[in-house]
N, C-alpha and C. Protein backbone atom coordinates (compact mmCIF):
# COMPACT_ATOMS: atom_id res chain seq x y z
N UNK A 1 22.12 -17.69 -6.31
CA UNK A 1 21.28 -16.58 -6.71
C UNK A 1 20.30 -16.24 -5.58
N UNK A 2 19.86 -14.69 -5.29
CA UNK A 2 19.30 -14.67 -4.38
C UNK A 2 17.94 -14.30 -4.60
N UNK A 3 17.07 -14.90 -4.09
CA UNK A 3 15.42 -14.89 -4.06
C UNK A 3 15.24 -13.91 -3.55
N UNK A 4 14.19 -12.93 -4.85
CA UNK A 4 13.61 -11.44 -4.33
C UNK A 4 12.22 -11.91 -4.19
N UNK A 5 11.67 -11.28 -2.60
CA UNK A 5 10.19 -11.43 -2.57
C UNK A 5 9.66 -9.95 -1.59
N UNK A 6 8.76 -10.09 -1.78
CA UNK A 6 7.95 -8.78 -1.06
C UNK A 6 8.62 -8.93 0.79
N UNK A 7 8.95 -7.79 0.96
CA UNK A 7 9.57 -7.51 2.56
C UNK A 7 9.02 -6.34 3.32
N UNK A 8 8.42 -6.03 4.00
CA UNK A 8 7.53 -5.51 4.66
C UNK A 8 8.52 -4.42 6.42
N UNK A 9 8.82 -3.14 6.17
CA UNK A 9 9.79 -2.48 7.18
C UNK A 9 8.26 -1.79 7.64
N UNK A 10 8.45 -1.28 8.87
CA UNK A 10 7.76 -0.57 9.75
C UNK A 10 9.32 0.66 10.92
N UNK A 11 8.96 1.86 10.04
CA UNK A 11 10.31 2.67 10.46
C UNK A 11 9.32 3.78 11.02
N UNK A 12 9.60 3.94 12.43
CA UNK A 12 9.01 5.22 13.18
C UNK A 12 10.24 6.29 13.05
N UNK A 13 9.82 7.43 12.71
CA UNK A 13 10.62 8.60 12.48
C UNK A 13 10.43 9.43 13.26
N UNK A 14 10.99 10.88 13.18
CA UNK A 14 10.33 12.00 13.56
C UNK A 14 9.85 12.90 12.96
N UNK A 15 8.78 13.69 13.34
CA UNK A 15 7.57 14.32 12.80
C UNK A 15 8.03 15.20 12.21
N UNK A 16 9.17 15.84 11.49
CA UNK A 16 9.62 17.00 11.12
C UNK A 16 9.95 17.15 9.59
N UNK A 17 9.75 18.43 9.09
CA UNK A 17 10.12 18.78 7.77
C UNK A 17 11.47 18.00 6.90
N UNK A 18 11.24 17.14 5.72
CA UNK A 18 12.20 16.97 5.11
C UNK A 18 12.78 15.51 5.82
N UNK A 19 12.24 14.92 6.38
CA UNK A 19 12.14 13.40 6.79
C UNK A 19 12.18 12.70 5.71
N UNK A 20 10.69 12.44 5.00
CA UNK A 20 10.32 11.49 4.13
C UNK A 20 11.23 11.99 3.12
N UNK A 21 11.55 13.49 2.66
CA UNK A 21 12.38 12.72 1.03
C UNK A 21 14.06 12.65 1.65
N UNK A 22 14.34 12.36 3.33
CA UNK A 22 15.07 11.93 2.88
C UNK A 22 15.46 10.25 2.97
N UNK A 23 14.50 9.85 3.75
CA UNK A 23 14.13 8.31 3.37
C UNK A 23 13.80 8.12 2.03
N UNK A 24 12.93 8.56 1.36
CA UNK A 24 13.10 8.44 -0.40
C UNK A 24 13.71 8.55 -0.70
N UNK A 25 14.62 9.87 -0.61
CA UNK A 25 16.17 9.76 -1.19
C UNK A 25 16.78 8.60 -0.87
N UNK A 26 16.98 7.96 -0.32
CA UNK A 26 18.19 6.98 0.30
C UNK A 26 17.77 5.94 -0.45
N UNK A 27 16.25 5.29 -0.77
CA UNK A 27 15.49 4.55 -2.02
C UNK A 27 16.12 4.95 -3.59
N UNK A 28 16.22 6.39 -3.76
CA UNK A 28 16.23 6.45 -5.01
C UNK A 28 17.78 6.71 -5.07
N UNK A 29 18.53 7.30 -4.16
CA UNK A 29 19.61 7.30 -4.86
C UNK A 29 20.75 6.04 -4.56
N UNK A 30 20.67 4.57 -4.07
CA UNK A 30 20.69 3.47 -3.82
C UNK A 30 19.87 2.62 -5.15
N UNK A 31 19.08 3.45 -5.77
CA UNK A 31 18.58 2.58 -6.96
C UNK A 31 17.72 1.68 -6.00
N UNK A 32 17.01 1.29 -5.19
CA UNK A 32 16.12 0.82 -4.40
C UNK A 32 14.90 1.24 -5.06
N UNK A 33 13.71 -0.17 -5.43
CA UNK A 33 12.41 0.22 -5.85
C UNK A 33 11.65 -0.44 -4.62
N UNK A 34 10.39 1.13 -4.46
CA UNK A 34 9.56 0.76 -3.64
C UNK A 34 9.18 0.46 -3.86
N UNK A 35 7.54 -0.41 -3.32
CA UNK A 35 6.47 -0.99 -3.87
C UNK A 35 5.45 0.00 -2.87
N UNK A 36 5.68 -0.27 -1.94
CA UNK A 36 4.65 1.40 -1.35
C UNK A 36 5.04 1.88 0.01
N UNK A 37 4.84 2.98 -0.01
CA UNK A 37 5.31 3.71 1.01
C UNK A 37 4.25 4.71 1.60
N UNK A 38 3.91 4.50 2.74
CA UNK A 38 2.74 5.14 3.41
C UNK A 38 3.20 6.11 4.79
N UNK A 39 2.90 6.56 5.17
CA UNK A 39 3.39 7.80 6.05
C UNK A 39 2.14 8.27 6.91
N UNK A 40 2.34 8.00 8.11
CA UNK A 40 1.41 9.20 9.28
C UNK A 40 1.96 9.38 10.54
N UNK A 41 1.36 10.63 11.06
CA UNK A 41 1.36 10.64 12.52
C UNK A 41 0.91 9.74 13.45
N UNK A 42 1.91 9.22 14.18
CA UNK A 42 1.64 8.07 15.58
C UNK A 42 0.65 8.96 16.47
N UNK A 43 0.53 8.30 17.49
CA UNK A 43 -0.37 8.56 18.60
C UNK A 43 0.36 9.41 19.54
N UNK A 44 1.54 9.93 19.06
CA UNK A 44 2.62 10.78 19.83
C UNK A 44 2.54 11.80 18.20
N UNK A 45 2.78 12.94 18.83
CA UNK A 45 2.31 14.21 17.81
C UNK A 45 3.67 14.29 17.00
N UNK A 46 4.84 13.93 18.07
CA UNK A 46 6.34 14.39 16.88
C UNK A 46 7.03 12.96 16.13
N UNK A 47 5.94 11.78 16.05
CA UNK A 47 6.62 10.78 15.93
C UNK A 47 5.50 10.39 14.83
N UNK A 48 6.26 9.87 13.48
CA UNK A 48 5.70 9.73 12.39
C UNK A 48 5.73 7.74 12.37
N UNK A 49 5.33 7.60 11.43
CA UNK A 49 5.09 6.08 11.14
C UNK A 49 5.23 5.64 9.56
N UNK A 50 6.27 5.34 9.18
CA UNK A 50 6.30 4.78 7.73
C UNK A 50 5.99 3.13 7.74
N UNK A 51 5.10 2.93 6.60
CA UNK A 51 5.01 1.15 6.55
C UNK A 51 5.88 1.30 4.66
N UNK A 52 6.98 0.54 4.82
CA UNK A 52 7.22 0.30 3.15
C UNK A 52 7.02 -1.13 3.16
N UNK A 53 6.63 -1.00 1.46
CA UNK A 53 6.86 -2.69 1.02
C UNK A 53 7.76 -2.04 0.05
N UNK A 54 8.57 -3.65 -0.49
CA UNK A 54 9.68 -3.52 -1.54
C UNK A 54 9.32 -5.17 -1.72
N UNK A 55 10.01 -5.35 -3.24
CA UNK A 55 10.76 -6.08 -3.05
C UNK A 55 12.16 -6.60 -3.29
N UNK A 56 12.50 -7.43 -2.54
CA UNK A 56 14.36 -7.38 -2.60
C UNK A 56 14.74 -8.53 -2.50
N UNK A 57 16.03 -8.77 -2.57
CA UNK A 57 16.43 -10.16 -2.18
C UNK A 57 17.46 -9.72 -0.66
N UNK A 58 17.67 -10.79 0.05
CA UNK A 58 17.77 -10.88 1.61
C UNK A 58 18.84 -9.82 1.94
N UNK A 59 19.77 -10.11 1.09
CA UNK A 59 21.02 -9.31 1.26
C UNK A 59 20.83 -7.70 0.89
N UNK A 60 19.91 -7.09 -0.19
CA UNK A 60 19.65 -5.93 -0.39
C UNK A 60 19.04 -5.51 0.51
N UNK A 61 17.70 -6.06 1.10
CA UNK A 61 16.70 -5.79 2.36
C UNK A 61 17.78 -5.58 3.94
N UNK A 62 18.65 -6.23 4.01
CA UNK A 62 19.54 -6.25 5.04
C UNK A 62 20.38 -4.78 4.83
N UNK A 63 20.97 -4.13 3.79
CA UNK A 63 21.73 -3.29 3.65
C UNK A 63 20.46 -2.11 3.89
N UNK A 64 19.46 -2.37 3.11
CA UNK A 64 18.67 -1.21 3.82
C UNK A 64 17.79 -0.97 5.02
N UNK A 65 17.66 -1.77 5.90
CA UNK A 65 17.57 -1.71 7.12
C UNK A 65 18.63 -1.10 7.72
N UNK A 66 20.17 -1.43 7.19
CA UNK A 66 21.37 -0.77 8.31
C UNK A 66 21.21 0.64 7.85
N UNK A 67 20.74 0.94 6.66
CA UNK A 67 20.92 2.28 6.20
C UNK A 67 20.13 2.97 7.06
N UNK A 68 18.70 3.13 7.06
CA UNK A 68 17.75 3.12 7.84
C UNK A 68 17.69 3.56 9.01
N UNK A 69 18.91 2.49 9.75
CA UNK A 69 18.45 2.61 11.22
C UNK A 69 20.37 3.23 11.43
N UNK A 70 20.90 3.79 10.56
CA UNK A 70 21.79 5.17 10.73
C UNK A 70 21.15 6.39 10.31
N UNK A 71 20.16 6.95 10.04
CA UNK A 71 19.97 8.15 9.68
C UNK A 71 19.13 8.49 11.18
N UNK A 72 20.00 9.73 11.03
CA UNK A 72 19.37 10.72 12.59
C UNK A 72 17.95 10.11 12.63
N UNK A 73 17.16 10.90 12.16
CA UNK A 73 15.86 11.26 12.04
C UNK A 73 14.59 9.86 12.44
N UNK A 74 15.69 8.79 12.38
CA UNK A 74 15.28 7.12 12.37
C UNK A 74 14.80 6.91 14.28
N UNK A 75 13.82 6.76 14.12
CA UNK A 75 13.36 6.22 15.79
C UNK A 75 13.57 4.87 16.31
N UNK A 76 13.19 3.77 15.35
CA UNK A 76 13.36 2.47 15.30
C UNK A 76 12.77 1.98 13.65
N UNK A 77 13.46 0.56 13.41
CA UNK A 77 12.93 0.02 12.29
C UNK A 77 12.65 -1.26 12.59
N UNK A 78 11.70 -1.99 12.19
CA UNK A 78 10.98 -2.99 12.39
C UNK A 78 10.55 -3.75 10.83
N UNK A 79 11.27 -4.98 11.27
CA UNK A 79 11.47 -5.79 10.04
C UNK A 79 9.59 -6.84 10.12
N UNK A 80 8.85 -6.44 9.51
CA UNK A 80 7.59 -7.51 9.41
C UNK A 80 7.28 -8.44 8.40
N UNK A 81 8.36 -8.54 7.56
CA UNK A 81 8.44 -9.55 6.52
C UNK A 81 8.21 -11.21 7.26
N UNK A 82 8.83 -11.74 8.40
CA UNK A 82 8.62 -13.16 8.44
C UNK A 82 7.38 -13.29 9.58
N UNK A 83 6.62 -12.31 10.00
CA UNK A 83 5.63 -12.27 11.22
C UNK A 83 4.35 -11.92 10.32
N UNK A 84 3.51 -12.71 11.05
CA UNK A 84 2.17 -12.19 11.26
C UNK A 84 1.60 -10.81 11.15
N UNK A 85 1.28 -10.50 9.78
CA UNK A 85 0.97 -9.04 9.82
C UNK A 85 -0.69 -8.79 9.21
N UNK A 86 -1.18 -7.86 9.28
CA UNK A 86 -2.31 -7.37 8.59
C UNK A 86 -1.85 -6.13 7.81
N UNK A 87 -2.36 -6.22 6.70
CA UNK A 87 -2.24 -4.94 5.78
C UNK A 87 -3.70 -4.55 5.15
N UNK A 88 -3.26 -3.72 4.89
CA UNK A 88 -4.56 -3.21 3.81
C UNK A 88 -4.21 -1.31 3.30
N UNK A 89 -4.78 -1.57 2.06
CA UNK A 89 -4.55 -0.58 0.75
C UNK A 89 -6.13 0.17 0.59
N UNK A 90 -6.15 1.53 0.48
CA UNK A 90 -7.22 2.02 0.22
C UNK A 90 -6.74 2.52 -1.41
N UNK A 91 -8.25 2.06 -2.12
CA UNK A 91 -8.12 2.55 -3.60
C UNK A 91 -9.20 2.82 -3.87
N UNK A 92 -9.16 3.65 -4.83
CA UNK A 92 -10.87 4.52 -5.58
C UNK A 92 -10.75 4.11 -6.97
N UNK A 93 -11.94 3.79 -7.54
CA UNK A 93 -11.92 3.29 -9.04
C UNK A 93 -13.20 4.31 -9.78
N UNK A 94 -12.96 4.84 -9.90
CA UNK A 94 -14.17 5.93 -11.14
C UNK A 94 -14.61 4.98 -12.65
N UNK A 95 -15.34 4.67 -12.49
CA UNK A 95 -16.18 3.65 -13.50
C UNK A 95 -17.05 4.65 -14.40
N UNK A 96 -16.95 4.74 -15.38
CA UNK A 96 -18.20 4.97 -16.15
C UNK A 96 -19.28 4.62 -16.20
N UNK A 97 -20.30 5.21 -15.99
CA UNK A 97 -22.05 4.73 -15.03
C UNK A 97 -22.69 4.78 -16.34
N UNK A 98 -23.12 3.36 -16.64
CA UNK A 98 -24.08 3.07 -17.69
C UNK A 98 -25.21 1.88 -17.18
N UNK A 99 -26.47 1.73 -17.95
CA UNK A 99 -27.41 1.25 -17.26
C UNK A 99 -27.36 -0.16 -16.44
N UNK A 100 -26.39 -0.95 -17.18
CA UNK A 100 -26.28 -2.35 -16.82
C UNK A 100 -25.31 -2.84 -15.26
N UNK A 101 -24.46 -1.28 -15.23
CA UNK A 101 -23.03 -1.57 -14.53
C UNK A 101 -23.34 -1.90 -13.42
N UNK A 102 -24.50 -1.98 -12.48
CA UNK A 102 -24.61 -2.47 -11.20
C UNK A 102 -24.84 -3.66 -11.30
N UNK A 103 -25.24 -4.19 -12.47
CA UNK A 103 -25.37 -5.70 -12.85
C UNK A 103 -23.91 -6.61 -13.00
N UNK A 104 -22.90 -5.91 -13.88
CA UNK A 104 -21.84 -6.18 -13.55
C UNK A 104 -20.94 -6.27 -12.20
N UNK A 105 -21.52 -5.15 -11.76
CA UNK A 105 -20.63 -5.47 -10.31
C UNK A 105 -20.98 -5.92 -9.18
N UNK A 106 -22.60 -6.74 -9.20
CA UNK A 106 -22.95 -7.36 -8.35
C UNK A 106 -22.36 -8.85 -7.93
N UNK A 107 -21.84 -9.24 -9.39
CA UNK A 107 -20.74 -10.38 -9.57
C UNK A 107 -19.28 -9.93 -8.41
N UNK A 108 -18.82 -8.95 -8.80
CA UNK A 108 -17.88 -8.68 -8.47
C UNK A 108 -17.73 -8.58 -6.77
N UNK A 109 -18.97 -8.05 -6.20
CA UNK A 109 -19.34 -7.53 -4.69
C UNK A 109 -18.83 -8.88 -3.87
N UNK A 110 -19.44 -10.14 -4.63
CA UNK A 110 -19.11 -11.31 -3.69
C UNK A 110 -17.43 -11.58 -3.32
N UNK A 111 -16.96 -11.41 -4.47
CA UNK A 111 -15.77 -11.61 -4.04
C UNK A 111 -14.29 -10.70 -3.72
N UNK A 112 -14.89 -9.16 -3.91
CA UNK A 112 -14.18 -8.07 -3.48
C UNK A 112 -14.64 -7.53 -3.24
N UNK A 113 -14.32 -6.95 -1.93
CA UNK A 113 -15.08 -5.72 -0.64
C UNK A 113 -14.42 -4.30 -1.17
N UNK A 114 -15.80 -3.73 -1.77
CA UNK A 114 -15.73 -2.44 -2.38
C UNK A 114 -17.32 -1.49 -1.97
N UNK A 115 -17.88 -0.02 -1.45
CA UNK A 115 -18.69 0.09 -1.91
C UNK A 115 -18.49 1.59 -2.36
N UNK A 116 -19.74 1.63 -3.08
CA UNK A 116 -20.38 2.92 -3.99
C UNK A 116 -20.63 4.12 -3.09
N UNK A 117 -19.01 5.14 -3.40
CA UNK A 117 -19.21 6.34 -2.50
C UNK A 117 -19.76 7.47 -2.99
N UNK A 118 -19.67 7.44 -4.88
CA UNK A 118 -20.23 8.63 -5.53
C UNK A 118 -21.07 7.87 -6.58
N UNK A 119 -21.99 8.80 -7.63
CA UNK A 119 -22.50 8.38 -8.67
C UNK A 119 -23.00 9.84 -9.10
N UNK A 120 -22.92 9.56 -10.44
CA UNK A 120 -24.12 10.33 -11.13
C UNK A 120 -24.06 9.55 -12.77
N UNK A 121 -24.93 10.83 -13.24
CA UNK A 121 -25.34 10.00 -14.42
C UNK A 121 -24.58 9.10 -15.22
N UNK A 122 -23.28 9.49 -15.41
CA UNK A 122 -22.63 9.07 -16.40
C UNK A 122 -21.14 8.56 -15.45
N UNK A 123 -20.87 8.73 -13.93
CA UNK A 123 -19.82 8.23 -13.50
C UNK A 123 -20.15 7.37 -11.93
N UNK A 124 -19.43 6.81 -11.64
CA UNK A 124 -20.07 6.44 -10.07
C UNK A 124 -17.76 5.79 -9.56
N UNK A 125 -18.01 6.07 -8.71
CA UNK A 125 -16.84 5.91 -7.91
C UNK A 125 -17.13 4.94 -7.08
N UNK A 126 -16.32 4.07 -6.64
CA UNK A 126 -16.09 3.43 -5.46
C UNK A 126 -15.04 3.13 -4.79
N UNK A 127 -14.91 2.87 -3.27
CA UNK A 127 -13.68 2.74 -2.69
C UNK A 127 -13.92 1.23 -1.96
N UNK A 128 -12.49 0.83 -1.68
CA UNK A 128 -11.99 -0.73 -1.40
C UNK A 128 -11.31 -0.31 -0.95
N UNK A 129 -11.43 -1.12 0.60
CA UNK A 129 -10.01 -1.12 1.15
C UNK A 129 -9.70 -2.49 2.11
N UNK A 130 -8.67 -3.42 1.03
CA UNK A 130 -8.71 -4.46 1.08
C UNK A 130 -6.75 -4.18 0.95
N UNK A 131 -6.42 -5.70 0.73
CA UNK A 131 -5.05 -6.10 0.79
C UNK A 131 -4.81 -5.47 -0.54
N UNK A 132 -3.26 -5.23 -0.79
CA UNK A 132 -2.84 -4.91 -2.51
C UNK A 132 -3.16 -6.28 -3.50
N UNK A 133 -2.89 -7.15 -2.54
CA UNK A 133 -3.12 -8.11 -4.00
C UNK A 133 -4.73 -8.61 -4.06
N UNK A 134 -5.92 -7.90 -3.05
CA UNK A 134 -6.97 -8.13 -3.51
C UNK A 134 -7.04 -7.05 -4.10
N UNK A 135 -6.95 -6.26 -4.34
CA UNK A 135 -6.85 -4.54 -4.81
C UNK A 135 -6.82 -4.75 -6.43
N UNK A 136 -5.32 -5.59 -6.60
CA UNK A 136 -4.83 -5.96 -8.02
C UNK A 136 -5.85 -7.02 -8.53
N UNK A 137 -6.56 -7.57 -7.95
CA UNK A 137 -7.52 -8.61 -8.51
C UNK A 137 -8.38 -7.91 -9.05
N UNK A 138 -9.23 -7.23 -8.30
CA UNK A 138 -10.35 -5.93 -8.48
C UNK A 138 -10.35 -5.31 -9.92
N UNK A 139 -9.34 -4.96 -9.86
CA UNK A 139 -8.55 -3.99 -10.89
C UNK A 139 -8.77 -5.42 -12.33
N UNK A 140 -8.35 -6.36 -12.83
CA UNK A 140 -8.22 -7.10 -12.95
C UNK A 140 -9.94 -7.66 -13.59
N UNK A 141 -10.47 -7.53 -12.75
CA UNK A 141 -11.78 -8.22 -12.55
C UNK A 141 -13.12 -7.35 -13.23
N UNK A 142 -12.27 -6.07 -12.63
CA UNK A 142 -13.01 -4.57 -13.32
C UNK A 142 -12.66 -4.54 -15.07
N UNK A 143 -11.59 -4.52 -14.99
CA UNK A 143 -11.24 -4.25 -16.59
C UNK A 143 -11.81 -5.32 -17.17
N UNK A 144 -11.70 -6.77 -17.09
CA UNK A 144 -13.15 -7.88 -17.71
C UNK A 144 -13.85 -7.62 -17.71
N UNK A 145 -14.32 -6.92 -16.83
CA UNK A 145 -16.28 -6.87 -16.64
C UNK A 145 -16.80 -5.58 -17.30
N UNK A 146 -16.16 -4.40 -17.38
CA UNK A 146 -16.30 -3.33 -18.45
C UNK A 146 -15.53 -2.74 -19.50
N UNK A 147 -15.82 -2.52 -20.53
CA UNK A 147 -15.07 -2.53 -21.51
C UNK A 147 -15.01 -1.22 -21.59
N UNK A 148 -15.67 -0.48 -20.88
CA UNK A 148 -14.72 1.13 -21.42
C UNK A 148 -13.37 1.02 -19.91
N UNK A 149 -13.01 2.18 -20.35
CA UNK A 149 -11.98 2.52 -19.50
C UNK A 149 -12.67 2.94 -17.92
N UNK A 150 -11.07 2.48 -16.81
CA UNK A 150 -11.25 2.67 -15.42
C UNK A 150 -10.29 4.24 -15.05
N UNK A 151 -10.51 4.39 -14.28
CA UNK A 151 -9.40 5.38 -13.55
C UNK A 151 -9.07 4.90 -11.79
N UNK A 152 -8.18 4.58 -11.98
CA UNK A 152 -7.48 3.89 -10.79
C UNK A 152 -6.53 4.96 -9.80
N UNK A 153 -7.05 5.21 -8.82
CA UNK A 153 -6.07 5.89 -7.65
C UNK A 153 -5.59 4.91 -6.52
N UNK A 154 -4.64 4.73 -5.94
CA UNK A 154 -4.63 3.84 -4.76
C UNK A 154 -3.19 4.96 -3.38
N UNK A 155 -3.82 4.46 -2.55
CA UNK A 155 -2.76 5.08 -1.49
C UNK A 155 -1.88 3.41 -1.04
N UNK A 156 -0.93 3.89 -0.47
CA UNK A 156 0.43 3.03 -0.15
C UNK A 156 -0.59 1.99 1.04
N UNK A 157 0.14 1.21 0.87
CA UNK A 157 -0.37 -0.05 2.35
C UNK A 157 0.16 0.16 3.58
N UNK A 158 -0.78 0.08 4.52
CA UNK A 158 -1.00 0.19 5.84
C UNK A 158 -0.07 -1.41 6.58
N UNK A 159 0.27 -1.48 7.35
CA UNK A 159 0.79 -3.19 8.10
C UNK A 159 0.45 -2.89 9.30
N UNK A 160 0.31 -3.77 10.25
CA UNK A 160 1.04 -3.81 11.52
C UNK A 160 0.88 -4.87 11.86
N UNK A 161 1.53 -5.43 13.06
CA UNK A 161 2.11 -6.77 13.64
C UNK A 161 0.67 -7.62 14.10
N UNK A 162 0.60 -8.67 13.54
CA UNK A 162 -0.62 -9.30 14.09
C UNK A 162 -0.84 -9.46 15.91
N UNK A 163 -1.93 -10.17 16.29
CA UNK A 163 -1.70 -10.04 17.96
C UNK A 163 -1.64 -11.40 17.93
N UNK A 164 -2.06 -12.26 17.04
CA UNK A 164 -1.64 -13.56 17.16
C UNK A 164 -0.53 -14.04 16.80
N UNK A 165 0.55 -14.72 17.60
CA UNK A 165 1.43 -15.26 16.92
C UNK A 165 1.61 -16.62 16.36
N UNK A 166 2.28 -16.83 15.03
CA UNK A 166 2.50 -18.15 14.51
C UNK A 166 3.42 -18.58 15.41
């Protein structure tokens, strides 16, 4: 049986219309689930930058790398699943602003890096931009600590190759 765990691609593309869905396409119509998929312009204007996570088991992750690195539009793909990487996830949480809630989340400050970008009377926002699975803690940590409802946005995770190597 084959062990599915989180696998981490870094695929430089090109900057042009109709790229990304058709890398999504090739996810969705392969039945392939992402876990996130993030997208920008490189430091070269026609050359884009996708970071995906998934997860898969070895042999699925292998078939979609070959897929990958046959489509025109593909610059290079870069496998960062067994290396040294840094990631990080930007997410916004809209809290309901009641008198006590900075009391609650002064608990929270120590052990997840978040701060207070909006407020008013009755709402206050904040953004984190930490790893997904400190992200999912947050989230987690938030819903204990207040009992009304959150509103959760998050954008896809960022990677790239550490400079230190193991």
């Amino acid at each position: 049986m084959q062990t599915i765990k989180q696998k981490w691609l870094s695929v430089y593309v090109e900057n042009e219309v109709g790229v990304l869905a058709r890398v999504s396409g090739l996810f969705s119509g392969k039945l392939y689930n992402l876990n996130s998929l993030t997208v920008g312009e490189t430091e070269v204007k026609d050359i884009s930058r996708m970071t995906i996570s998934l997860f898969s088991d070895e042999r699925t992750f292998e078939q979609i790398k070959h897929q990958l690195s046959n489509m025109i539009e593909v610059i290079q793909v870069i496998d960062y699943t067994d290396i040294p990487i840094h990631t990080k996830e930007v997410m916004y949480v809209k809290l309901p602003y009641y008198e006590s809630l900075e009391n609650d989340l002064n608990g929270l400050t120590q052990a997840n890096r978040f701060i207070i970008i909006d407020q008013t009377t009755d709402q206050m926002l904040i953004e984190c931009i930490n790893t997904d699975t400190q992200n999912n803690q947050l989230i987690i940590d938030l819903q204990q600590s207040i009992s009304q409802e959150i509103e959760v946005i998050r954008g896809g995770s960022v990677a790239i190759a550490s400079l230190i190597k193991e």
